[in-house]
PDB file of N, CA and C in Angstrom:
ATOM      1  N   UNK A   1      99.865 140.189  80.429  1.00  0.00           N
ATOM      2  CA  UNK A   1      98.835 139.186  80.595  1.00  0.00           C
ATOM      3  C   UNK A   1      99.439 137.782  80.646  1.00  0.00           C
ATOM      4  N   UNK A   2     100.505 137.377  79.577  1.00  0.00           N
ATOM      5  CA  UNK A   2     101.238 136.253  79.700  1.00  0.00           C
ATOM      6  C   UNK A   2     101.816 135.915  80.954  1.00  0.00           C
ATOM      7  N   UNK A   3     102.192 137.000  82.133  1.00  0.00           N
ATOM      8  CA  UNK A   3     103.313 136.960  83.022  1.00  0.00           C
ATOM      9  C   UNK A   3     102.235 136.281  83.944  1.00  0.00           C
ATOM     10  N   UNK A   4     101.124 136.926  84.083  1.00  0.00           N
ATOM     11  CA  UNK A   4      99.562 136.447  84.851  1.00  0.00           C
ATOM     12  C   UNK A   4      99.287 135.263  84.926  1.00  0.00           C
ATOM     13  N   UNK A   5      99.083 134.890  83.220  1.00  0.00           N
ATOM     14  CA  UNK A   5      98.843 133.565  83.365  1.00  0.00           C
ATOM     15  C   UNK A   5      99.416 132.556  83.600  1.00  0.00           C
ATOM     16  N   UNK A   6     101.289 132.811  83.630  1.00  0.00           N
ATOM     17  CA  UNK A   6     102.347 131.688  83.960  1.00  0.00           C
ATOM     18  C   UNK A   6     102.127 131.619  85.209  1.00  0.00           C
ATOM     19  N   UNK A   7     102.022 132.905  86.037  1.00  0.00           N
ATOM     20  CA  UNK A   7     102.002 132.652  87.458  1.00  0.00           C
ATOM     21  C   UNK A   7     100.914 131.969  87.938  1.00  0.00           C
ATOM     22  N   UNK A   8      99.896 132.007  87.238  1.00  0.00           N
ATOM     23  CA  UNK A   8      98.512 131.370  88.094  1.00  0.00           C
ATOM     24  C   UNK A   8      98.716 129.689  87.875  1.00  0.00           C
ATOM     25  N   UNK A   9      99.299 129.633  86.411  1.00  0.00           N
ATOM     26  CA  UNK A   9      99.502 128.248  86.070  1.00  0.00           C
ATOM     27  C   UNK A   9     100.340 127.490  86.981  1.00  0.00           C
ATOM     28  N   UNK A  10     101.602 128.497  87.458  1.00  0.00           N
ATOM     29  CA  UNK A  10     102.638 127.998  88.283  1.00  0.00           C
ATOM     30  C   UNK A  10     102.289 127.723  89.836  1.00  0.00           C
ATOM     31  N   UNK A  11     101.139 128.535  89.863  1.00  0.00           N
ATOM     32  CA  UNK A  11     100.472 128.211  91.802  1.00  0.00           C
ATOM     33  C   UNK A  11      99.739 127.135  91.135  1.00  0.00           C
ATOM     34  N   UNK A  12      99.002 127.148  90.666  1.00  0.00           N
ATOM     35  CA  UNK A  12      97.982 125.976  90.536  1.00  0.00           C
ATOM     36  C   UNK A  12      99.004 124.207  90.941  1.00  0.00           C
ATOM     37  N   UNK A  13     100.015 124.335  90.064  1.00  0.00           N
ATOM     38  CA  UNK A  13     100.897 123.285  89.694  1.00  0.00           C
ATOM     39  C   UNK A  13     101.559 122.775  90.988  1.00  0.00           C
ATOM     40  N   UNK A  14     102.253 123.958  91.607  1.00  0.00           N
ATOM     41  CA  UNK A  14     102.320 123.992  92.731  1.00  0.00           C
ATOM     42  C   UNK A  14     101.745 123.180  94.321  1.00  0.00           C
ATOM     43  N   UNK A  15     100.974 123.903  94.061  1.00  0.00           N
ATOM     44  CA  UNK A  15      99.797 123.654  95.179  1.00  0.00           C
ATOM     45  C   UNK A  15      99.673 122.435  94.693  1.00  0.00           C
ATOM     46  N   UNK A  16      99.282 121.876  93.809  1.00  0.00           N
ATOM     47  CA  UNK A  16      98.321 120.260  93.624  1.00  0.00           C
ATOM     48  C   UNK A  16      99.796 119.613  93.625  1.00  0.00           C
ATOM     49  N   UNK A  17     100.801 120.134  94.030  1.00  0.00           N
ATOM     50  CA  UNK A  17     102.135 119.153  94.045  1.00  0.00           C
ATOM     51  C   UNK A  17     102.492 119.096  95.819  1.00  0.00           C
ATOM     52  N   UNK A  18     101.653 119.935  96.512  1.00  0.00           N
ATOM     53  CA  UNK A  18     101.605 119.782  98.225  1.00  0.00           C
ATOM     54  C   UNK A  18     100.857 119.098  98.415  1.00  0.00           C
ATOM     55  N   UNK A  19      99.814 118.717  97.563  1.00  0.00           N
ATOM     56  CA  UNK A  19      98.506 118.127  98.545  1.00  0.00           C
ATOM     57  C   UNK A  19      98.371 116.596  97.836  1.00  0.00           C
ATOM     58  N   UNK A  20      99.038 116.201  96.763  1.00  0.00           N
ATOM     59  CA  UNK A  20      99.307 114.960  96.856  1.00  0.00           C
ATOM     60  C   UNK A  20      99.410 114.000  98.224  1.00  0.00           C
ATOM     61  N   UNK A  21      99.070 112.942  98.040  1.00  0.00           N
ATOM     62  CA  UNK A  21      99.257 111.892  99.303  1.00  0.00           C
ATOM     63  C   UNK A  21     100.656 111.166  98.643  1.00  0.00           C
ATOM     64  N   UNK A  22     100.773 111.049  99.928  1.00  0.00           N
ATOM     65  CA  UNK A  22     102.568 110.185  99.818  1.00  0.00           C
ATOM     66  C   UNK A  22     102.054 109.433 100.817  1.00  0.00           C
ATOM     67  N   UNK A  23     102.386 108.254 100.565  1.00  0.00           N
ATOM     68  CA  UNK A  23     101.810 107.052 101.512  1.00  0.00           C
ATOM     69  C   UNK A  23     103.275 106.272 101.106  1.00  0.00           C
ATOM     70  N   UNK A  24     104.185 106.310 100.462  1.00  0.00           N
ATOM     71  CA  UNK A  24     105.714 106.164 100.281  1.00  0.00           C
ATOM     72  C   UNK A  24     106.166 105.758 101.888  1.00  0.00           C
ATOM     73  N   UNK A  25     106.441 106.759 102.564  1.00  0.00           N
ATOM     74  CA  UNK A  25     107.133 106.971 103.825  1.00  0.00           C
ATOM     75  C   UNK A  25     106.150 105.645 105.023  1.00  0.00           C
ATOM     76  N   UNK A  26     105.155 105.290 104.785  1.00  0.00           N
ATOM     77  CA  UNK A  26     104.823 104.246 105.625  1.00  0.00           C
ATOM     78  C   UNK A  26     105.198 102.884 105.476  1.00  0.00           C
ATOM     79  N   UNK A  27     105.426 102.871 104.063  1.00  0.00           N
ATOM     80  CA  UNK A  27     105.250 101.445 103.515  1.00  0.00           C
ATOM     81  C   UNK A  27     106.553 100.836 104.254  1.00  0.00           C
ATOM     82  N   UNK A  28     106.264  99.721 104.412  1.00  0.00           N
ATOM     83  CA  UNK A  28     106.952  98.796 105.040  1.00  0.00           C
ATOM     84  C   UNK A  28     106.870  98.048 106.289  1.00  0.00           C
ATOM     85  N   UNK A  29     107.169  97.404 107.426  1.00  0.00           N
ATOM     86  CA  UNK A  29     106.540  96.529 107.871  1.00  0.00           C
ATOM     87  C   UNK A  29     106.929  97.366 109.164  1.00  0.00           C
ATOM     88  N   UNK A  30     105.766  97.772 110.205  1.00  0.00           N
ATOM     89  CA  UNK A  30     105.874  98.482 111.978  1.00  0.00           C
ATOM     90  C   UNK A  30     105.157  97.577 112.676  1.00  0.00           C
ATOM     91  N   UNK A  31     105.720  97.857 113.912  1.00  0.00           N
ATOM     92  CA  UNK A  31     105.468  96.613 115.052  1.00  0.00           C
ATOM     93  C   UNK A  31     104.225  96.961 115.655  1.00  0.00           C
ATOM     94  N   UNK A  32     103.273  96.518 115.889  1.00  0.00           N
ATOM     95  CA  UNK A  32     101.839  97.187 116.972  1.00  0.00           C
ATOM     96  C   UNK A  32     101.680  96.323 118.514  1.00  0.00           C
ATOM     97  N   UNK A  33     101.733  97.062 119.134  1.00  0.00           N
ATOM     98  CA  UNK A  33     101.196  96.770 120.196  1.00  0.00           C
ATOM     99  C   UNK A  33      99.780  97.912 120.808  1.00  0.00           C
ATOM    100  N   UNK A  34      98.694  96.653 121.019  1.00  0.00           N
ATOM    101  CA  UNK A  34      97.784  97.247 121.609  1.00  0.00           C
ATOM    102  C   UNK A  34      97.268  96.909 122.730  1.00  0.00           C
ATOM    103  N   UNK A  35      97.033  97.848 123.824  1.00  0.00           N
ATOM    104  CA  UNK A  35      96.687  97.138 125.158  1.00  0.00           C
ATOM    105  C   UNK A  35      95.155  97.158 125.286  1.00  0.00           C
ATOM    106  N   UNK A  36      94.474  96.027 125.395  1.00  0.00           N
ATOM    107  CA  UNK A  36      92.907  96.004 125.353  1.00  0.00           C
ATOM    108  C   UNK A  36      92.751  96.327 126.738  1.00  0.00           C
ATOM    109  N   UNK A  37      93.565  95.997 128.088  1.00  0.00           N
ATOM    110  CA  UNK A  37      93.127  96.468 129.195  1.00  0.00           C
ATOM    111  C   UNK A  37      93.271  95.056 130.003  1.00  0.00           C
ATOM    112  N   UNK A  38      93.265  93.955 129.124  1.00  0.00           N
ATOM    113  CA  UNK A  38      92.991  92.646 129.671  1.00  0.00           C
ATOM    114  C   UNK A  38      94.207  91.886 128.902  1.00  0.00           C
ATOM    115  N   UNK A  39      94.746  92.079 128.065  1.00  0.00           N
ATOM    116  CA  UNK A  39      96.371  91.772 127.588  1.00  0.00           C
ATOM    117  C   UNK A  39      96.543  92.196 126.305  1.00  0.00           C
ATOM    118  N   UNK A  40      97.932  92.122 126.472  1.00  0.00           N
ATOM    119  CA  UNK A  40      98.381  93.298 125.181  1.00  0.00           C
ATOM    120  C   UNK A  40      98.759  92.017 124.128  1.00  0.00           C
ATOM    121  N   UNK A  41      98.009  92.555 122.698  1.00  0.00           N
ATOM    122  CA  UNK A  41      97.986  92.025 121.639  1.00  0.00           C
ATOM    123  C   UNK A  41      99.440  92.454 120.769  1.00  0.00           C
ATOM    124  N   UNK A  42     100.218  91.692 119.986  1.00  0.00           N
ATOM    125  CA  UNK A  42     101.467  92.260 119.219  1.00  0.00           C
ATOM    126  C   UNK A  42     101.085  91.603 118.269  1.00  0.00           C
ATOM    127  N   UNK A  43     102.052  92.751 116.888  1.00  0.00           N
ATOM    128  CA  UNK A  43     102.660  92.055 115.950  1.00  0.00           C
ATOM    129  C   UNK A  43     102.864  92.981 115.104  1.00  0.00           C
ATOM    130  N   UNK A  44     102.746  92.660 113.797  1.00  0.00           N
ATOM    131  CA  UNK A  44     103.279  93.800 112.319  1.00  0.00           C
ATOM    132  C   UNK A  44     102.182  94.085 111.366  1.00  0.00           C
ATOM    133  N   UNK A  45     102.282  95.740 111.314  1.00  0.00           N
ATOM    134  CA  UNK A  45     101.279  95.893 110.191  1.00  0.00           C
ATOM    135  C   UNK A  45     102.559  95.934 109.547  1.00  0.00           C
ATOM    136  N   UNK A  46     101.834  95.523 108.194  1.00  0.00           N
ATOM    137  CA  UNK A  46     102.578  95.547 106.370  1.00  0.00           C
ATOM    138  C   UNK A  46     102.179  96.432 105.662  1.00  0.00           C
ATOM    139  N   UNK A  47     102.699  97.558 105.351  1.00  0.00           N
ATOM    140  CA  UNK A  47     101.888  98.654 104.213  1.00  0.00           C
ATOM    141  C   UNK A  47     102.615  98.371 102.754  1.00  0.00           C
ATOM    142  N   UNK A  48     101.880  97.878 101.758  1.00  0.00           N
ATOM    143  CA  UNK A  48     102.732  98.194 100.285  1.00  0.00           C
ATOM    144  C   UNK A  48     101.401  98.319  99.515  1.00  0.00           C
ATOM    145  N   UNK A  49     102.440  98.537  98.350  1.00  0.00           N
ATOM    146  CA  UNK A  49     101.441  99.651  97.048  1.00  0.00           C
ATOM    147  C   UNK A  49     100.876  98.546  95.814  1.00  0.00           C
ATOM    148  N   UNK A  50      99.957  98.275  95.986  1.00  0.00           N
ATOM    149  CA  UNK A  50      99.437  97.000  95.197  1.00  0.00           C
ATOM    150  C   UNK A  50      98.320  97.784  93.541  1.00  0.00           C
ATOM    151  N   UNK A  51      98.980  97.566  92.756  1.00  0.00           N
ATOM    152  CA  UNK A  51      97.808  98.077  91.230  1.00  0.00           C
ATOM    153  C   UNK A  51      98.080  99.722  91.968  1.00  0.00           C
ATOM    154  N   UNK A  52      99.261 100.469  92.828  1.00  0.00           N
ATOM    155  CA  UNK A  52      98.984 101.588  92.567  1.00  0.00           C
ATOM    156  C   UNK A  52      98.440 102.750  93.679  1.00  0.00           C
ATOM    157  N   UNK A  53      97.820 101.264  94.456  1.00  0.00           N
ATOM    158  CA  UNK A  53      97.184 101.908  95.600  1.00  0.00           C
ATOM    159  C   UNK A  53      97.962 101.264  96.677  1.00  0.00           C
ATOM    160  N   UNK A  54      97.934 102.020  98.219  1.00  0.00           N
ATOM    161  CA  UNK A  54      98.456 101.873  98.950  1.00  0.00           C
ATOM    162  C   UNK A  54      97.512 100.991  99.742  1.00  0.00           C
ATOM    163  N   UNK A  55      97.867  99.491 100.491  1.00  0.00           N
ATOM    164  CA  UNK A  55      97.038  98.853 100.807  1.00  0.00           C
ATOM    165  C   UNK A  55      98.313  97.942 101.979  1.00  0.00           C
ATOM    166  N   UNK A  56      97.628  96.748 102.931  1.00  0.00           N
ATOM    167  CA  UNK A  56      98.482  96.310 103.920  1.00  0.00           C
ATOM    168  C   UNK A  56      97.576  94.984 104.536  1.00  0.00           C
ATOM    169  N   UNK A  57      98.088  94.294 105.554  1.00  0.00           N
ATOM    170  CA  UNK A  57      97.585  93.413 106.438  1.00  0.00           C
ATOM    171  C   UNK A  57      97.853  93.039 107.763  1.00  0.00           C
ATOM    172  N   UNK A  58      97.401  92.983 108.475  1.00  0.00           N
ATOM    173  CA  UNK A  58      97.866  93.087 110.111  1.00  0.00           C
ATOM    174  C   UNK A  58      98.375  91.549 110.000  1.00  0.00           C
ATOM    175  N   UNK A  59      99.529  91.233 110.299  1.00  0.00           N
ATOM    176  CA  UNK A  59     100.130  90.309 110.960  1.00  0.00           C
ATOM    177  C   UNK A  59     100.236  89.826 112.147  1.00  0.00           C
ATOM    178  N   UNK A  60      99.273  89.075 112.828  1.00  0.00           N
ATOM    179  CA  UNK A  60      99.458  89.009 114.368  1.00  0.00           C
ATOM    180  C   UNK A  60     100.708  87.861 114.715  1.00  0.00           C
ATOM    181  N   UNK A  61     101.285  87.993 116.266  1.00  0.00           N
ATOM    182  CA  UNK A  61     101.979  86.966 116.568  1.00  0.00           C
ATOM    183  C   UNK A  61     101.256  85.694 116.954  1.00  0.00           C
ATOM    184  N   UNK A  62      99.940  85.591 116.806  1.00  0.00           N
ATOM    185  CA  UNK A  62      99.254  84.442 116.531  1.00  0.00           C
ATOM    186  C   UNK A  62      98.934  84.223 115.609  1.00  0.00           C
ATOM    187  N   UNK A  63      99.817  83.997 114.562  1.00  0.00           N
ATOM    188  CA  UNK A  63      99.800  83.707 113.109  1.00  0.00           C
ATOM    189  C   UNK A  63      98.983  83.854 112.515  1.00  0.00           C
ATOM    190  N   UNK A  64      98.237  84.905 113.130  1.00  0.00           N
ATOM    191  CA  UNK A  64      96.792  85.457 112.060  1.00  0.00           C
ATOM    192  C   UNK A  64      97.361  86.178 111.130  1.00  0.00           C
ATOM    193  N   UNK A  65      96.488  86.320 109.015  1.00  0.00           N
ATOM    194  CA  UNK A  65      96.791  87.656 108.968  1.00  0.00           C
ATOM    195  C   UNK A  65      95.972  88.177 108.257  1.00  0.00           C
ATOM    196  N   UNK A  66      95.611  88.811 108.704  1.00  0.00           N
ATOM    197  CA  UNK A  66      94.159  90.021 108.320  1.00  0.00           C
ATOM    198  C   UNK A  66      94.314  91.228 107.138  1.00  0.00           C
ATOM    199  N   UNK A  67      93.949  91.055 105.719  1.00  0.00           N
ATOM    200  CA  UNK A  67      93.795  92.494 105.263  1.00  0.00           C
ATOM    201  C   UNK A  67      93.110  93.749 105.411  1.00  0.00           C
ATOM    202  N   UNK A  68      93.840  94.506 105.223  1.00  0.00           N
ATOM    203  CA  UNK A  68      93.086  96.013 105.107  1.00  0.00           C
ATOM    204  C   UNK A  68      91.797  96.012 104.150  1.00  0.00           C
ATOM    205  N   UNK A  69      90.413  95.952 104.540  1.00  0.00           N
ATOM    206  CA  UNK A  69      89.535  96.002 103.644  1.00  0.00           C
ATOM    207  C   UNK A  69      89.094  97.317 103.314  1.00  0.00           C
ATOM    208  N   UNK A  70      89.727  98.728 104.197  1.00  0.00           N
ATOM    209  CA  UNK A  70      89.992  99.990 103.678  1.00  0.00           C
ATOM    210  C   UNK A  70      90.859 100.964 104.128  1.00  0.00           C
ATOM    211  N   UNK A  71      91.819 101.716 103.467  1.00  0.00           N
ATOM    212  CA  UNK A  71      93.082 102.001 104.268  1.00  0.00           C
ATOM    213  C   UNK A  71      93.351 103.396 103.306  1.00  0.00           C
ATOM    214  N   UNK A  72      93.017 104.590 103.869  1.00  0.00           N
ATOM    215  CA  UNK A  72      92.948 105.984 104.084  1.00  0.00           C
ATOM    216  C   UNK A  72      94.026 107.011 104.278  1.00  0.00           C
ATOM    217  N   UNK A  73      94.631 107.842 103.349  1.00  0.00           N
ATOM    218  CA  UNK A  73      95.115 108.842 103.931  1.00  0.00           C
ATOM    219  C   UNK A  73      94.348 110.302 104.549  1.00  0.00           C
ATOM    220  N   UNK A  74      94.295 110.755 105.988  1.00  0.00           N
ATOM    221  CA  UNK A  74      93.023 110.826 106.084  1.00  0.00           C
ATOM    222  C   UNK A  74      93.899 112.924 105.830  1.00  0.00           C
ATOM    223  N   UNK A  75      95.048 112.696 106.635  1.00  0.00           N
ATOM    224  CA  UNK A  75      96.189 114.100 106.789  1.00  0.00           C
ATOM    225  C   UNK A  75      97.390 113.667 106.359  1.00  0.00           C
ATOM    226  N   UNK A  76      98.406 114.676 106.264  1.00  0.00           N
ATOM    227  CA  UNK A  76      99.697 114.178 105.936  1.00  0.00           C
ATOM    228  C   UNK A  76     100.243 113.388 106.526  1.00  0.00           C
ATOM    229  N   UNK A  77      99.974 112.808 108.026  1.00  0.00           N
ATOM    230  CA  UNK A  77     100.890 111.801 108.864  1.00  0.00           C
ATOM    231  C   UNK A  77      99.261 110.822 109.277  1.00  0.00           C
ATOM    232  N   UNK A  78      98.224 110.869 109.095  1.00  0.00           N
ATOM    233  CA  UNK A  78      97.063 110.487 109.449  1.00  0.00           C
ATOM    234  C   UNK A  78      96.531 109.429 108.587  1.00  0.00           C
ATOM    235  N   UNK A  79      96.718 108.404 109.061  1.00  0.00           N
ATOM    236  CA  UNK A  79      95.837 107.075 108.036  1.00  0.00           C
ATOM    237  C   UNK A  79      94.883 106.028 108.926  1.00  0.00           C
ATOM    238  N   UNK A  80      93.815 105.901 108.099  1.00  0.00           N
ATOM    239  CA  UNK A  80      92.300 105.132 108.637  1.00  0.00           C
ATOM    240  C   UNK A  80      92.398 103.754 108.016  1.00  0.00           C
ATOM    241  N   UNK A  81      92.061 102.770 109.081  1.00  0.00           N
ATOM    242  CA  UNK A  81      92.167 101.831 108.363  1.00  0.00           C
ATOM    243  C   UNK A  81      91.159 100.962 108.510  1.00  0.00           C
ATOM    244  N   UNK A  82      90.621  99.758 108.044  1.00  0.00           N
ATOM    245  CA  UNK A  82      89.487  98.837 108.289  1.00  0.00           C
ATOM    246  C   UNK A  82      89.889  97.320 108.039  1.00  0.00           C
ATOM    247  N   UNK A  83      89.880  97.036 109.204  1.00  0.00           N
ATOM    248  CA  UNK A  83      90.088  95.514 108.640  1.00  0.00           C
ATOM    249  C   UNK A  83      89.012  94.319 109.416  1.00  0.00           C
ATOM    250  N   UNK A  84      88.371  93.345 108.578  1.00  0.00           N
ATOM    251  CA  UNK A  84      87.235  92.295 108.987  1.00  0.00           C
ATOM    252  C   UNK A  84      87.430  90.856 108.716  1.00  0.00           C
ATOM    253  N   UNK A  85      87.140  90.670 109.878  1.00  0.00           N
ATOM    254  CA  UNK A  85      87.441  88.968 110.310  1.00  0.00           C
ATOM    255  C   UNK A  85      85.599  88.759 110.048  1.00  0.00           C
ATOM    256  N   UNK A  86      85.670  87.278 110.430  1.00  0.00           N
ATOM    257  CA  UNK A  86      84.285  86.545 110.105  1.00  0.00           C
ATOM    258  C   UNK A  86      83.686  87.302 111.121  1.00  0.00           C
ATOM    259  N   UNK A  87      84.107  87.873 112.167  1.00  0.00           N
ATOM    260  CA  UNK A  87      82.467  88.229 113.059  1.00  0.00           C
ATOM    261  C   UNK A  87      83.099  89.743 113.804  1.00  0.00           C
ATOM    262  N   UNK A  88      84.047  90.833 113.118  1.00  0.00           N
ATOM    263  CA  UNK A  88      84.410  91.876 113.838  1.00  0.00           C
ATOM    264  C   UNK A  88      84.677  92.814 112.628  1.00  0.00           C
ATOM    265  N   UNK A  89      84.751  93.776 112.927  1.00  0.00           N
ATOM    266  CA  UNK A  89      85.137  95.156 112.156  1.00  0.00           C
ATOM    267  C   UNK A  89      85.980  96.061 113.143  1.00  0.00           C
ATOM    268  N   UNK A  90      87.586  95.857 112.545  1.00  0.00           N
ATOM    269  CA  UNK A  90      88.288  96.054 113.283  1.00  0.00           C
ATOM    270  C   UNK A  90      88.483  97.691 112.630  1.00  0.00           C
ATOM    271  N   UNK A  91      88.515  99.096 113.126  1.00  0.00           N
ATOM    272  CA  UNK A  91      88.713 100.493 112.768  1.00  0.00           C
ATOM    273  C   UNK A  91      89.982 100.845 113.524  1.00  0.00           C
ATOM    274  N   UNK A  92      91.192 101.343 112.439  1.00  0.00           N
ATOM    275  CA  UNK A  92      92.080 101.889 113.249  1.00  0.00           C
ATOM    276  C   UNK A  92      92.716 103.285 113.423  1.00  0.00           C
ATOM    277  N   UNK A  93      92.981 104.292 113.694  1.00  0.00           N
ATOM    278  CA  UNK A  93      93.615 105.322 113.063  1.00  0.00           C
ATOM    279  C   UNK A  93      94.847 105.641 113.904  1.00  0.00           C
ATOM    280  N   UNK A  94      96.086 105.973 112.947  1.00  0.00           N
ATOM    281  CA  UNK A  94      96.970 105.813 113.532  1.00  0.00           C
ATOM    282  C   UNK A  94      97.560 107.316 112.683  1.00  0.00           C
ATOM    283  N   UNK A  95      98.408 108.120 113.694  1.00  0.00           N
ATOM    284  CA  UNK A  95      99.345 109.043 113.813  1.00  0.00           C
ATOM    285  C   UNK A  95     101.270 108.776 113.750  1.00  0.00           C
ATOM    286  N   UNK A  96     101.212 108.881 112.487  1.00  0.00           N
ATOM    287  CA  UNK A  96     102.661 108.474 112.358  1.00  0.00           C
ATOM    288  C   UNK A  96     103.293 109.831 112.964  1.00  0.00           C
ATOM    289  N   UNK A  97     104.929 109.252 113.110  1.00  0.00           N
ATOM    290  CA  UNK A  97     105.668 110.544 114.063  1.00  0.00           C
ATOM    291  C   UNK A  97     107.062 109.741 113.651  1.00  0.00           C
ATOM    292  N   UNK A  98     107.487 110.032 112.336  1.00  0.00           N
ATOM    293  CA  UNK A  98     108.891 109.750 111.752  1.00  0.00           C
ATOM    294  C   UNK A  98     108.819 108.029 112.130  1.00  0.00           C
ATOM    295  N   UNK A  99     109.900 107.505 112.853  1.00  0.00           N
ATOM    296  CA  UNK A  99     109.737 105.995 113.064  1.00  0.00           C
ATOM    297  C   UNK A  99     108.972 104.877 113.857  1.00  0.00           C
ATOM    298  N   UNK A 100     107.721 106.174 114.354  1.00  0.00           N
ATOM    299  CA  UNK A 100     106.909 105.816 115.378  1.00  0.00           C
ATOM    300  C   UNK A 100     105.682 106.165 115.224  1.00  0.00           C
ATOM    301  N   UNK A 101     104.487 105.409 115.683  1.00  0.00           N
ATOM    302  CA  UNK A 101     103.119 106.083 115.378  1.00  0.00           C
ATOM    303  C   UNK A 101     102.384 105.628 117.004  1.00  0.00           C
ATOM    304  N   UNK A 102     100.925 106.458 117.500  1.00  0.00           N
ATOM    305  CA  UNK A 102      99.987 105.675 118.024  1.00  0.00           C
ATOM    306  C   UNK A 102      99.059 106.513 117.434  1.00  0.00           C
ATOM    307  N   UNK A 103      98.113 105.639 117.941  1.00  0.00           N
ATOM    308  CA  UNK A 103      96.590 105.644 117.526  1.00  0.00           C
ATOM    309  C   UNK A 103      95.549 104.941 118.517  1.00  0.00           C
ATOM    310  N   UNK A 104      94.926 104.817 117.952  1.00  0.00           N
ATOM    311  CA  UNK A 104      93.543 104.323 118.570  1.00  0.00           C
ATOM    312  C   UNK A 104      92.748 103.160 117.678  1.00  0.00           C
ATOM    313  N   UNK A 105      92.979 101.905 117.854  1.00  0.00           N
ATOM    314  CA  UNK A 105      92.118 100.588 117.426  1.00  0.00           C
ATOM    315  C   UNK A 105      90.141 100.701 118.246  1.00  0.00           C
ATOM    316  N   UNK A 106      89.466 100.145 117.306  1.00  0.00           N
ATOM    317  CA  UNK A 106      88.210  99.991 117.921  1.00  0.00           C
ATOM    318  C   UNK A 106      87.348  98.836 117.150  1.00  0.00           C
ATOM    319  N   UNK A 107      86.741  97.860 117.973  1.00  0.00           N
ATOM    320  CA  UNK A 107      86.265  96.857 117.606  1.00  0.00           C
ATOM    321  C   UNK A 107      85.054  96.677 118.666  1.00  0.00           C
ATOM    322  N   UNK A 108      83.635  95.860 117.875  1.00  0.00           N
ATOM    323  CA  UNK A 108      82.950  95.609 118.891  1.00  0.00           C
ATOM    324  C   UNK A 108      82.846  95.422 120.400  1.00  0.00           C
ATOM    325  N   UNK A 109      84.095  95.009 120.030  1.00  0.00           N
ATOM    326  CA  UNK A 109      84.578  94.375 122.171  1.00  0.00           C
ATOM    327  C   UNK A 109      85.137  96.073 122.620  1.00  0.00           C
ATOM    328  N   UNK A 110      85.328  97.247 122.055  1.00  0.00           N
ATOM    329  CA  UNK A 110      85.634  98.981 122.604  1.00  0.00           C
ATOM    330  C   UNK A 110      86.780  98.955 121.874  1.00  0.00           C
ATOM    331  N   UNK A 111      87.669 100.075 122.189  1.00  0.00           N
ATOM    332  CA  UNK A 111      88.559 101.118 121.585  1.00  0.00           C
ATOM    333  C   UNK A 111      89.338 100.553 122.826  1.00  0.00           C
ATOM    334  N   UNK A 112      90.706 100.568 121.969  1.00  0.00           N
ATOM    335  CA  UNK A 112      91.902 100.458 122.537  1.00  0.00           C
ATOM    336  C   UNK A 112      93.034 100.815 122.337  1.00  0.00           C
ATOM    337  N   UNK A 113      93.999 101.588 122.549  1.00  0.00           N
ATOM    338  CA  UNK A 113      95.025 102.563 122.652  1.00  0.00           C
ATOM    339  C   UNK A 113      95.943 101.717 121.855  1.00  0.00           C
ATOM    340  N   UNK A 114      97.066 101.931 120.460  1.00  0.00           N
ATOM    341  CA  UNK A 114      98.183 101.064 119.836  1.00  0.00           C
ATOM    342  C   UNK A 114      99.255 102.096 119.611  1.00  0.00           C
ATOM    343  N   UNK A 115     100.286 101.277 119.823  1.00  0.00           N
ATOM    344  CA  UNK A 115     101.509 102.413 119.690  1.00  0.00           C
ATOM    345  C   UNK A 115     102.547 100.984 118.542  1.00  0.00           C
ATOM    346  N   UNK A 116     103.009 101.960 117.972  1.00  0.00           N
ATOM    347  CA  UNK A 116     104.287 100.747 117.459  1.00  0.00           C
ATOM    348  C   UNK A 116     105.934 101.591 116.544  1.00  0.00           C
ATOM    349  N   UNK A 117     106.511 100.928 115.923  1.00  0.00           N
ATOM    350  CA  UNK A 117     107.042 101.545 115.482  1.00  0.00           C
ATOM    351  C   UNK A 117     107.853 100.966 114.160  1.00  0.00           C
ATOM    352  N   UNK A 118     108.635 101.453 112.901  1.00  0.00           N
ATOM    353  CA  UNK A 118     109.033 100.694 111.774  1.00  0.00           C
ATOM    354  C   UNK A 118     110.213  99.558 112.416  1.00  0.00           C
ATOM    355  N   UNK A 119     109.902  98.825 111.664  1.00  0.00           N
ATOM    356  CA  UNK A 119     110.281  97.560 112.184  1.00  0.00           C
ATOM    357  C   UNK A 119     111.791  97.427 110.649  1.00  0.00           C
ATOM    358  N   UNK A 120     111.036  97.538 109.529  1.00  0.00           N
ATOM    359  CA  UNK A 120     112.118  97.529 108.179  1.00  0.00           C
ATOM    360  C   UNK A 120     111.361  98.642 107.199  1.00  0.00           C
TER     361      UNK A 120
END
């Protein structure tokens, strides 16, 4: 009965040690480019771990810089993000792929295709 219960204890332990989020491997600063269709926007998202949680701010090369007002691990390489200016709600989700990600940005003005990659 003891051997039973180590093993169930030992999957349990296990398992909740796969399905942790690691948001580790993003943090740090990747380049975005997004093409609206009418000109392509650049610059750097910032991911770091603030009180614990994983949180960031879009850096534009027009010296804007915008926080994440919600930022998601949604799958293991899959993160949602939200960020709001005075008159937009910017939604992003992006597909990391080792030193590279795209995704898909969407804002009142439509959805627009972003690719970028780690920058540091």
């Amino acid at each position: 009965m003891k051997k039973i219960l180590f093993l169930v204890m030992f999957a349990a332990f296990a398992f909740s040690g796969f399905t942790q989020n690691d948001s580790k491997p993003i943090q740090g600063k990747w380049s975005y480019s997004v093409d609206t269709g009418e000109t392509i926007l650049t610059g750097v998202f910032h991911f770091f771990e603030k009180e614990g949680q994983l949180t960031g701010e879009i850096l534009s090369d027009d010296g804007y810089t915008i926080p994440f007002s919600k930022l998601e691990q949604k799958e293991p390489n899959k993160y949602y993000m939200e960020a709001k200016t005075d008159t937009d709600l910017i939604q992003i989700t992006l597909n990391f792929n080792n030193d590279k990600y795209s995704g898909m940005a969407s804002s009142y003005q439509g959805e627009a295709p972003i690719s970028g990659e780690r920058k540091e």
